[in-house]
Structure formats: structure tokens, C-alpha cells
PDB file of N, CA and C in Angstrom:
ATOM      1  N   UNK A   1      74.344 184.033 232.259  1.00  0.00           N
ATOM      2  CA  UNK A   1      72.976 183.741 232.625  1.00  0.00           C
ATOM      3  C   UNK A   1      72.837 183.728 234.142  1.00  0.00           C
ATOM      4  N   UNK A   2      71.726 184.496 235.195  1.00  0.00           N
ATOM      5  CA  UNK A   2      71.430 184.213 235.998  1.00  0.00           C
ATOM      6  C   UNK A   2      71.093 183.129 237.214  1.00  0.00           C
ATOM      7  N   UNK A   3      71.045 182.724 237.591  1.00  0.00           N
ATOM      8  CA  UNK A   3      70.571 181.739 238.418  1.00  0.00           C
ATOM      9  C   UNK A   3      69.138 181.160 238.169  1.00  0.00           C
ATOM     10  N   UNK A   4      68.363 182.497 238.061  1.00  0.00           N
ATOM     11  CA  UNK A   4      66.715 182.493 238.008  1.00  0.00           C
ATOM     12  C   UNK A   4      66.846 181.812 236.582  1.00  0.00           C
ATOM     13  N   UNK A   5      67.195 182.655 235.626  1.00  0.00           N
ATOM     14  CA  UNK A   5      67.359 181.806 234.267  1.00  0.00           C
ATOM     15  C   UNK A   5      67.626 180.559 234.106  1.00  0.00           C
ATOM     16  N   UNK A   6      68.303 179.793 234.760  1.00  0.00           N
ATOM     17  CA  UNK A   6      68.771 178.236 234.619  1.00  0.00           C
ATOM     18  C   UNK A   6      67.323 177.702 235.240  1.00  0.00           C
ATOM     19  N   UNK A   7      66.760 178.065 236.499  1.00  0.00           N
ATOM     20  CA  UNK A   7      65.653 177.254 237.114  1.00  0.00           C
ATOM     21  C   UNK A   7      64.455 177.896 236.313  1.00  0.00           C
ATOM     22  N   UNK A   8      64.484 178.442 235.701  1.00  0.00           N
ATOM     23  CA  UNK A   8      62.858 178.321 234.730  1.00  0.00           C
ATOM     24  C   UNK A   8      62.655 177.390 234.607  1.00  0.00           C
ATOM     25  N   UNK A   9      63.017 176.892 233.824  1.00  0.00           N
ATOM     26  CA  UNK A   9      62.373 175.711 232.969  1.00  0.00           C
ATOM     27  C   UNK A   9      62.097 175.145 233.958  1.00  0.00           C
ATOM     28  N   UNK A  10      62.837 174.312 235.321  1.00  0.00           N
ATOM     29  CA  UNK A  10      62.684 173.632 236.171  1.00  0.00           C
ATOM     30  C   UNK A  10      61.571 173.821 237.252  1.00  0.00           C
ATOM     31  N   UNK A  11      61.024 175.383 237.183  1.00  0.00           N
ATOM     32  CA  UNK A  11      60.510 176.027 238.079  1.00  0.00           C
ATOM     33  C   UNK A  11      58.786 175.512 237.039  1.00  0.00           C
ATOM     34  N   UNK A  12      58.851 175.884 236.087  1.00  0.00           N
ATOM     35  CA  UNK A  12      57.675 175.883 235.099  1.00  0.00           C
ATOM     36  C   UNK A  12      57.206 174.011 234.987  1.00  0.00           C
ATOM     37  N   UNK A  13      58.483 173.425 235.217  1.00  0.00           N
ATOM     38  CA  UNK A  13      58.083 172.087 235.103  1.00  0.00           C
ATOM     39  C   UNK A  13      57.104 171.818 236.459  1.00  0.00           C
ATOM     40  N   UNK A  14      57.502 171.880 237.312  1.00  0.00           N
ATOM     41  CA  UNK A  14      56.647 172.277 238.631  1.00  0.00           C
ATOM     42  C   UNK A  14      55.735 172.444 238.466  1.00  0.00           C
ATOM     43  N   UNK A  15      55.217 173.711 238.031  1.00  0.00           N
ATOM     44  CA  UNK A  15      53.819 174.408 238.059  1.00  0.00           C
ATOM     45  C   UNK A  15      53.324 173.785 237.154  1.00  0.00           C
ATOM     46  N   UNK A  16      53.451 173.099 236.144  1.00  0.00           N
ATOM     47  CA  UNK A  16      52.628 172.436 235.442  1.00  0.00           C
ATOM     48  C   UNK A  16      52.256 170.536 236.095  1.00  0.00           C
ATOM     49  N   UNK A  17      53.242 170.245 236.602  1.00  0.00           N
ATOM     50  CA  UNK A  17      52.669 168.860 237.757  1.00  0.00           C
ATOM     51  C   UNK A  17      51.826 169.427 238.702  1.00  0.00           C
ATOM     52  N   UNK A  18      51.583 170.406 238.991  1.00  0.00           N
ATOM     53  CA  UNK A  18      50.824 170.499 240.316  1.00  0.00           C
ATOM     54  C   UNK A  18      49.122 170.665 239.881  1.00  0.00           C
ATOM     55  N   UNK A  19      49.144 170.930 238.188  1.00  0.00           N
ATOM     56  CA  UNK A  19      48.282 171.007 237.962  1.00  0.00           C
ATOM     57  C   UNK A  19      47.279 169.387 237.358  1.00  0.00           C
ATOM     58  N   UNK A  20      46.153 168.972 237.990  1.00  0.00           N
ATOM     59  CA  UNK A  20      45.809 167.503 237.804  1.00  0.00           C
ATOM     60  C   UNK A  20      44.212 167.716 236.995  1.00  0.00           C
ATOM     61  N   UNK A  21      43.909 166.864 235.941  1.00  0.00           N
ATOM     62  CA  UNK A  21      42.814 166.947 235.477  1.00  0.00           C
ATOM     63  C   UNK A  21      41.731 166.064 235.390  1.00  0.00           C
ATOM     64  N   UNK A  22      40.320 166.933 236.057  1.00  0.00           N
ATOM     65  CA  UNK A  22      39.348 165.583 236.143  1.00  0.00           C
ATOM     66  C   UNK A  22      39.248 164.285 235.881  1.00  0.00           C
ATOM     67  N   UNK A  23      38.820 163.489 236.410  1.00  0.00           N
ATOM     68  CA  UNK A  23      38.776 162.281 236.359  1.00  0.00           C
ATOM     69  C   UNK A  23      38.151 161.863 235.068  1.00  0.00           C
ATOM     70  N   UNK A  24      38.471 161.426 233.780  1.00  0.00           N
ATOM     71  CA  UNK A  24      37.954 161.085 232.520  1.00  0.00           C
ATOM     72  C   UNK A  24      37.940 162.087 231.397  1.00  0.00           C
ATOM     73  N   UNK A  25      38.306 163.609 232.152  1.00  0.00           N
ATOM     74  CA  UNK A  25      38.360 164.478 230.713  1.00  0.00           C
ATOM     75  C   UNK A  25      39.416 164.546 230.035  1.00  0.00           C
ATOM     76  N   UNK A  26      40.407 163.913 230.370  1.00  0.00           N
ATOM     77  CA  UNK A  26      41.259 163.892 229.004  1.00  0.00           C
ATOM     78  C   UNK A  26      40.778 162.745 228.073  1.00  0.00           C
ATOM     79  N   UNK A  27      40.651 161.903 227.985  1.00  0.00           N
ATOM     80  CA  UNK A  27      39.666 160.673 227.157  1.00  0.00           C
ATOM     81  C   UNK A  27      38.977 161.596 226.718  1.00  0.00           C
ATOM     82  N   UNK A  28      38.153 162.218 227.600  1.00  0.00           N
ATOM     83  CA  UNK A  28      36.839 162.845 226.756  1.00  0.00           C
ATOM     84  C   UNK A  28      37.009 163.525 225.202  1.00  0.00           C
ATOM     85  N   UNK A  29      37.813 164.420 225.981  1.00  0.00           N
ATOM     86  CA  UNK A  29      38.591 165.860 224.995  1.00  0.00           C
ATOM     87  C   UNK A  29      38.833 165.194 224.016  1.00  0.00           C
ATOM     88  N   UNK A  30      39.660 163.622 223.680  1.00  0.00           N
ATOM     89  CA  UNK A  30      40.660 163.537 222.785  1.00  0.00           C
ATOM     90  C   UNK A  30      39.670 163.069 222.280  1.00  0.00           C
ATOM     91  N   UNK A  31      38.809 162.330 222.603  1.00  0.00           N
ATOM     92  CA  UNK A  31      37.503 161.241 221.523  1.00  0.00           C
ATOM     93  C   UNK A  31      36.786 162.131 220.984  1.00  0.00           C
ATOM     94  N   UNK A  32      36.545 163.252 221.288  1.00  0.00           N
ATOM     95  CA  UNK A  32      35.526 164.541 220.748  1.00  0.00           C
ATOM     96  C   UNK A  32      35.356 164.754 219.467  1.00  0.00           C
ATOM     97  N   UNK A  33      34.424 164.004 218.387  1.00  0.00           N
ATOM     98  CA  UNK A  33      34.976 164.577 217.000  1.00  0.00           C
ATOM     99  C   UNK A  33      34.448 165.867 216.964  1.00  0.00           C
ATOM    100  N   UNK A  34      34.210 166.716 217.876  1.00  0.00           N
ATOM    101  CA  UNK A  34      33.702 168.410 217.656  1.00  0.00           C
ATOM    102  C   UNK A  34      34.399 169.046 217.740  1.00  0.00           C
ATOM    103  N   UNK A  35      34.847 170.345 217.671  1.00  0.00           N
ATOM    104  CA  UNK A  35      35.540 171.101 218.168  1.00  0.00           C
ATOM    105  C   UNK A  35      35.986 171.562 219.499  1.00  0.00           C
ATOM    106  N   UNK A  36      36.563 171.453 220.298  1.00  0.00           N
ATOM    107  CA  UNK A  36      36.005 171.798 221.598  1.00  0.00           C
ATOM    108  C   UNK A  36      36.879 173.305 222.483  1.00  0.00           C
ATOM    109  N   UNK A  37      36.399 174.132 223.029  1.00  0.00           N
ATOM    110  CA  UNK A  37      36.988 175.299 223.471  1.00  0.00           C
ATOM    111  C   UNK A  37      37.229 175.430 224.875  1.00  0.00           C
ATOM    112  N   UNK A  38      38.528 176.127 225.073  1.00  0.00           N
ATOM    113  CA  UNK A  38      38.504 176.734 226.328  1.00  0.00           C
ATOM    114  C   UNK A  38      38.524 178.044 226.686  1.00  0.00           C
ATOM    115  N   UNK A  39      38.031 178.672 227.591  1.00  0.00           N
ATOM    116  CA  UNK A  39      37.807 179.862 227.989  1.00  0.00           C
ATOM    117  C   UNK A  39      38.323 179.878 229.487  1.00  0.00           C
ATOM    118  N   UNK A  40      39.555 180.948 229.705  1.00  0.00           N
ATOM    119  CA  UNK A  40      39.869 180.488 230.692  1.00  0.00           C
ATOM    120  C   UNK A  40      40.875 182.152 231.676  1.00  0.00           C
ATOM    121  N   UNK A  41      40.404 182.957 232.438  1.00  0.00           N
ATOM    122  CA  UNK A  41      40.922 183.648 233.235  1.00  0.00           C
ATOM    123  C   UNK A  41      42.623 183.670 233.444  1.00  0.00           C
ATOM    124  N   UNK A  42      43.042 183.011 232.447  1.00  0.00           N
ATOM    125  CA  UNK A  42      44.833 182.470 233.107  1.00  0.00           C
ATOM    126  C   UNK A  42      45.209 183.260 231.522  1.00  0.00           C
ATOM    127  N   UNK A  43      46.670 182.870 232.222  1.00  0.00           N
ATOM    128  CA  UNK A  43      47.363 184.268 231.137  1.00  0.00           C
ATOM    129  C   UNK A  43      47.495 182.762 229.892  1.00  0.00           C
ATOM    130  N   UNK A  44      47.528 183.839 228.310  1.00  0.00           N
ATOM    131  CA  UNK A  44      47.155 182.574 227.307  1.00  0.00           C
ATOM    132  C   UNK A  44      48.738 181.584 227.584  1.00  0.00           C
ATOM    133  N   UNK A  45      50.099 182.014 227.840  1.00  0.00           N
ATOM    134  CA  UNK A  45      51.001 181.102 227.210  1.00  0.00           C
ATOM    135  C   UNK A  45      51.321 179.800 228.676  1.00  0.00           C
ATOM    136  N   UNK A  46      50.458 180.155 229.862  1.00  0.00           N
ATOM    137  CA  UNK A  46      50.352 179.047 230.867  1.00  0.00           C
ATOM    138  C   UNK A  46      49.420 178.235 230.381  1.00  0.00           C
ATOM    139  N   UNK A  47      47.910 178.481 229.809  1.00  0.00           N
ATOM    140  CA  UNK A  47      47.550 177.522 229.713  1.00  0.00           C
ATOM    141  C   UNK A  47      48.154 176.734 228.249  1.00  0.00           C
ATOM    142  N   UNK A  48      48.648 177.647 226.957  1.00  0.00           N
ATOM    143  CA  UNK A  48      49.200 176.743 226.347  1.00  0.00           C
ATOM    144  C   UNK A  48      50.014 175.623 226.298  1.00  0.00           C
ATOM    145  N   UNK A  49      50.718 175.932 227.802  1.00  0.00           N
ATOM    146  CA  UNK A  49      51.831 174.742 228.516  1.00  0.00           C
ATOM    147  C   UNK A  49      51.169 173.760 229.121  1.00  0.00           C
ATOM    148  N   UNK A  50      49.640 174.160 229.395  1.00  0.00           N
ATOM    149  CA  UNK A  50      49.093 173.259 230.099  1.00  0.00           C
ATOM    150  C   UNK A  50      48.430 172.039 229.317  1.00  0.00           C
ATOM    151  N   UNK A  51      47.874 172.578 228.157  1.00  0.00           N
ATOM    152  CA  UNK A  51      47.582 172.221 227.115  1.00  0.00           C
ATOM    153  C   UNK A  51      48.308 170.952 226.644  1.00  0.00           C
ATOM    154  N   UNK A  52      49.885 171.817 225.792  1.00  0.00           N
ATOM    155  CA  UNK A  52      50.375 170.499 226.123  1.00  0.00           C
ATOM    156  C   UNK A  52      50.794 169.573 226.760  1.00  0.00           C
ATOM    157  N   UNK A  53      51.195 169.946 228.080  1.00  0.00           N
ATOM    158  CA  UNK A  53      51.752 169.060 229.161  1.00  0.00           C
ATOM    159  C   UNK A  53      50.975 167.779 229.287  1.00  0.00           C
ATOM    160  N   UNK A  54      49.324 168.097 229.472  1.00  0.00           N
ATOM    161  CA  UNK A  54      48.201 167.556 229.890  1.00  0.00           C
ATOM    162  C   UNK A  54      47.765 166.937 228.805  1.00  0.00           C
ATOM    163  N   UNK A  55      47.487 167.331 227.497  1.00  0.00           N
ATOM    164  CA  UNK A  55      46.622 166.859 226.651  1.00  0.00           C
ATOM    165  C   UNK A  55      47.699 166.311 225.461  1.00  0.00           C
ATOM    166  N   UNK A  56      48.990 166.413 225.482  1.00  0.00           N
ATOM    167  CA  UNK A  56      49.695 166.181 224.832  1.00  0.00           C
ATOM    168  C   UNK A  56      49.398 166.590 222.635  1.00  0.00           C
ATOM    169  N   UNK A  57      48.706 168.246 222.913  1.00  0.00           N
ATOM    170  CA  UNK A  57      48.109 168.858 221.915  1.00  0.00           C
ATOM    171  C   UNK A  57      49.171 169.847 221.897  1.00  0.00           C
ATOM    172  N   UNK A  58      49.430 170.440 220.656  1.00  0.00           N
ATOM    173  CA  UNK A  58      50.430 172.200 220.364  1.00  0.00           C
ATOM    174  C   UNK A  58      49.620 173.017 219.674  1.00  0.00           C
ATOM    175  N   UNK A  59      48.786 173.799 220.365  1.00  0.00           N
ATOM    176  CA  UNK A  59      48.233 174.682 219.462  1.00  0.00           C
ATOM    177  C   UNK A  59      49.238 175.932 219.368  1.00  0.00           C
ATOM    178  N   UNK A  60      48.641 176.452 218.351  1.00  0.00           N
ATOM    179  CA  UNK A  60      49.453 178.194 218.423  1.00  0.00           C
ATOM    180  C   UNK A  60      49.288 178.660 218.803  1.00  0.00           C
ATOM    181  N   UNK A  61      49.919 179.261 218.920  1.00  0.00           N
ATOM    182  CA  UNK A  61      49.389 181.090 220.326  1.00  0.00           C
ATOM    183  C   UNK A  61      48.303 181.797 219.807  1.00  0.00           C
ATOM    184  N   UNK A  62      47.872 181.663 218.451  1.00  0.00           N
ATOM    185  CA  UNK A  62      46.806 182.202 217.834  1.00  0.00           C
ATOM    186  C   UNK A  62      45.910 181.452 217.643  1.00  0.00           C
ATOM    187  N   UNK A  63      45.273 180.259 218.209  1.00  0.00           N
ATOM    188  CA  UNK A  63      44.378 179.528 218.332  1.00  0.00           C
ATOM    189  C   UNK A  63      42.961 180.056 218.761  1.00  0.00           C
ATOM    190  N   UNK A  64      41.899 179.887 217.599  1.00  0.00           N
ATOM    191  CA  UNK A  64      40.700 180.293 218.270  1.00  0.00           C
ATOM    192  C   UNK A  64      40.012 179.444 218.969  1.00  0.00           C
ATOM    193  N   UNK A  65      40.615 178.456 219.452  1.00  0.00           N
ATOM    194  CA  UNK A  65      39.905 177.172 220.697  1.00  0.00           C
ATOM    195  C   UNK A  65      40.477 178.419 221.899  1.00  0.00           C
ATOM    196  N   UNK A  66      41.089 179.373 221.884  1.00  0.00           N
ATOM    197  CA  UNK A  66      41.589 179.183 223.119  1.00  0.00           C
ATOM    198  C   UNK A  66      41.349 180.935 223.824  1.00  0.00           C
ATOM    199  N   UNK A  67      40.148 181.268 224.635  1.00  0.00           N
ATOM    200  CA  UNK A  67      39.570 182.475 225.485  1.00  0.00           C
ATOM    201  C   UNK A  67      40.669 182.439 226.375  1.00  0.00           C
ATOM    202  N   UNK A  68      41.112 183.390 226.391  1.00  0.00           N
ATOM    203  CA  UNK A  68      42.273 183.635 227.567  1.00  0.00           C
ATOM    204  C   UNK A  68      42.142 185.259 227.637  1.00  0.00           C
ATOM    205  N   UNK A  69      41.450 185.912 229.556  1.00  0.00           N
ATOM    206  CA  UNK A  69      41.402 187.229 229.244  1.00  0.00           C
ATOM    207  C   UNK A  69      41.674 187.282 231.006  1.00  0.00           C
ATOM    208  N   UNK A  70      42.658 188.193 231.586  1.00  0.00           N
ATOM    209  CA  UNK A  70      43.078 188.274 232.653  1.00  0.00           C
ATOM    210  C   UNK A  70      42.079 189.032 233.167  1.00  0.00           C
ATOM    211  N   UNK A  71      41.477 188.645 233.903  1.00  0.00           N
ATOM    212  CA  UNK A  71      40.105 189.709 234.749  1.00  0.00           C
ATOM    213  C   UNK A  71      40.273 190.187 236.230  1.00  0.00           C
ATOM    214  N   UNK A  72      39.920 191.397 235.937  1.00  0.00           N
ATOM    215  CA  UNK A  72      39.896 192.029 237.091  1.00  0.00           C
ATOM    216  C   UNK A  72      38.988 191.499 238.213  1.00  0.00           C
ATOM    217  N   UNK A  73      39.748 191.799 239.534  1.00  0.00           N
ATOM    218  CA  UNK A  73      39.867 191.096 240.737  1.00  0.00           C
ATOM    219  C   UNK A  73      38.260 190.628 241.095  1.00  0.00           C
ATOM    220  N   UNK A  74      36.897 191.605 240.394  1.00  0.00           N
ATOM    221  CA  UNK A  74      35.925 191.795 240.941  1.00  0.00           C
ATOM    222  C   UNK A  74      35.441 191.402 240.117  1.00  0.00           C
ATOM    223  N   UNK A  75      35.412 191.011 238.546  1.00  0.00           N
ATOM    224  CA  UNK A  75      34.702 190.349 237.830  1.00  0.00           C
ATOM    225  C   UNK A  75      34.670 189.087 237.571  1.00  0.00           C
ATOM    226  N   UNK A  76      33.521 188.750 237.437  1.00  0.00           N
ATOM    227  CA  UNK A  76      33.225 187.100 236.919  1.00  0.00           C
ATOM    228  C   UNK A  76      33.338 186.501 235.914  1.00  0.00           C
ATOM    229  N   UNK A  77      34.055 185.529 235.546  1.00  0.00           N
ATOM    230  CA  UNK A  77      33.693 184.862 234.231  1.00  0.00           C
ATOM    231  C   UNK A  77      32.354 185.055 233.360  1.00  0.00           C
ATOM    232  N   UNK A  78      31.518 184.881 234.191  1.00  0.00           N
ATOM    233  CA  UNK A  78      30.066 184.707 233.359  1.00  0.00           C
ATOM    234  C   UNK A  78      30.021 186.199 232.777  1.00  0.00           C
ATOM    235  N   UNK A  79      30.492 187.343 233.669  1.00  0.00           N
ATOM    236  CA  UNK A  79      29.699 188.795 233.033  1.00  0.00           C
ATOM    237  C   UNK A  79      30.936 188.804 231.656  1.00  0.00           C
ATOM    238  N   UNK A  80      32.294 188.319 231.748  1.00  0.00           N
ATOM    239  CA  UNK A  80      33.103 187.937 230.448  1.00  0.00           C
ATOM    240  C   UNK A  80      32.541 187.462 229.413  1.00  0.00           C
ATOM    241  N   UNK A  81      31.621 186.654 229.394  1.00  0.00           N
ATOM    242  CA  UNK A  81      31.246 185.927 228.283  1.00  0.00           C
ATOM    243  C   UNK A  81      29.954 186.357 228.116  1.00  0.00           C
ATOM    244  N   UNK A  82      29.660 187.281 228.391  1.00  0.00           N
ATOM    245  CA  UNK A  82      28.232 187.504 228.222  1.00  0.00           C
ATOM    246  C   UNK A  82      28.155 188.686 227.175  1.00  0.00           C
TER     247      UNK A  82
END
């Protein structure tokens, strides 16, 4: 095994602390008896890590809560969902 290979995990643990979430939306999310979705510009299996890291949830990689579409440099979210 590589070098790079041993610090993944360690490297990924990182990038997921650096990421911090609004003030009260995790409460929110979890009290929600609705369904609730994300739609989100990031590649799908980061935010699935984020997902759980943060919300302490495992969805599947095939989850329809979860819009994940890598967009080009010049487009907007909004013209995505439209």
C-alpha cells in the first residue's frame, strides 16, 4: 500500500471537520416529520460522508433525498433545477 493510501481516511477525516453546520439545522432536520431533501453541486459520495458525519444518518448511494449533479463552471443551481 502506498503512503497516499494509509492517509485517506485521515485526509477525508479532515475534510469532513472543516465542514460546520448552521446554527440550529441539525435539530431542525432531525425533528422534521417530512421528508426533507438535498440538492447539492458536490460530488454524491462527499456529501454522503457529510451526511453522516454531521447528521449522524446512512443513506444509500441510491437515495432519492439526495440531488447531487457536478455543474459546469458557468452554470447556476437555479437554471439546474428549473
Amino acid at each position: 500500500m502506498s503512503k497516499l493510501s494509509h492517509s485517506l481516511p485521515r485526509l477525508q477525516d479532515e475534510w469532513v471537520k472543516r465542514h460546520v453546520m448552521y446554527p440550529g439545522l441539525e435539530e431542525t432536520l432531525k425533528a422534521c416529520k417530512y421528508p426533507w431533501y438535498i440538492v447539492t453541486s458536490r460530488a454524491k459520495h462527499r456529501t454522503l460522508k457529510l451526511v453522516d458525519a454531521m447528521l449522524d444518518m446512512q443513506w444509500p448511494e441510491d437515495t432519492p433525498r439526495l440531488y447531487c449533479k457536478l455543474l459546469p463552471p458557468n452554470q447556476r443551481k437555479i437554471e439546474t433545477l428549473q
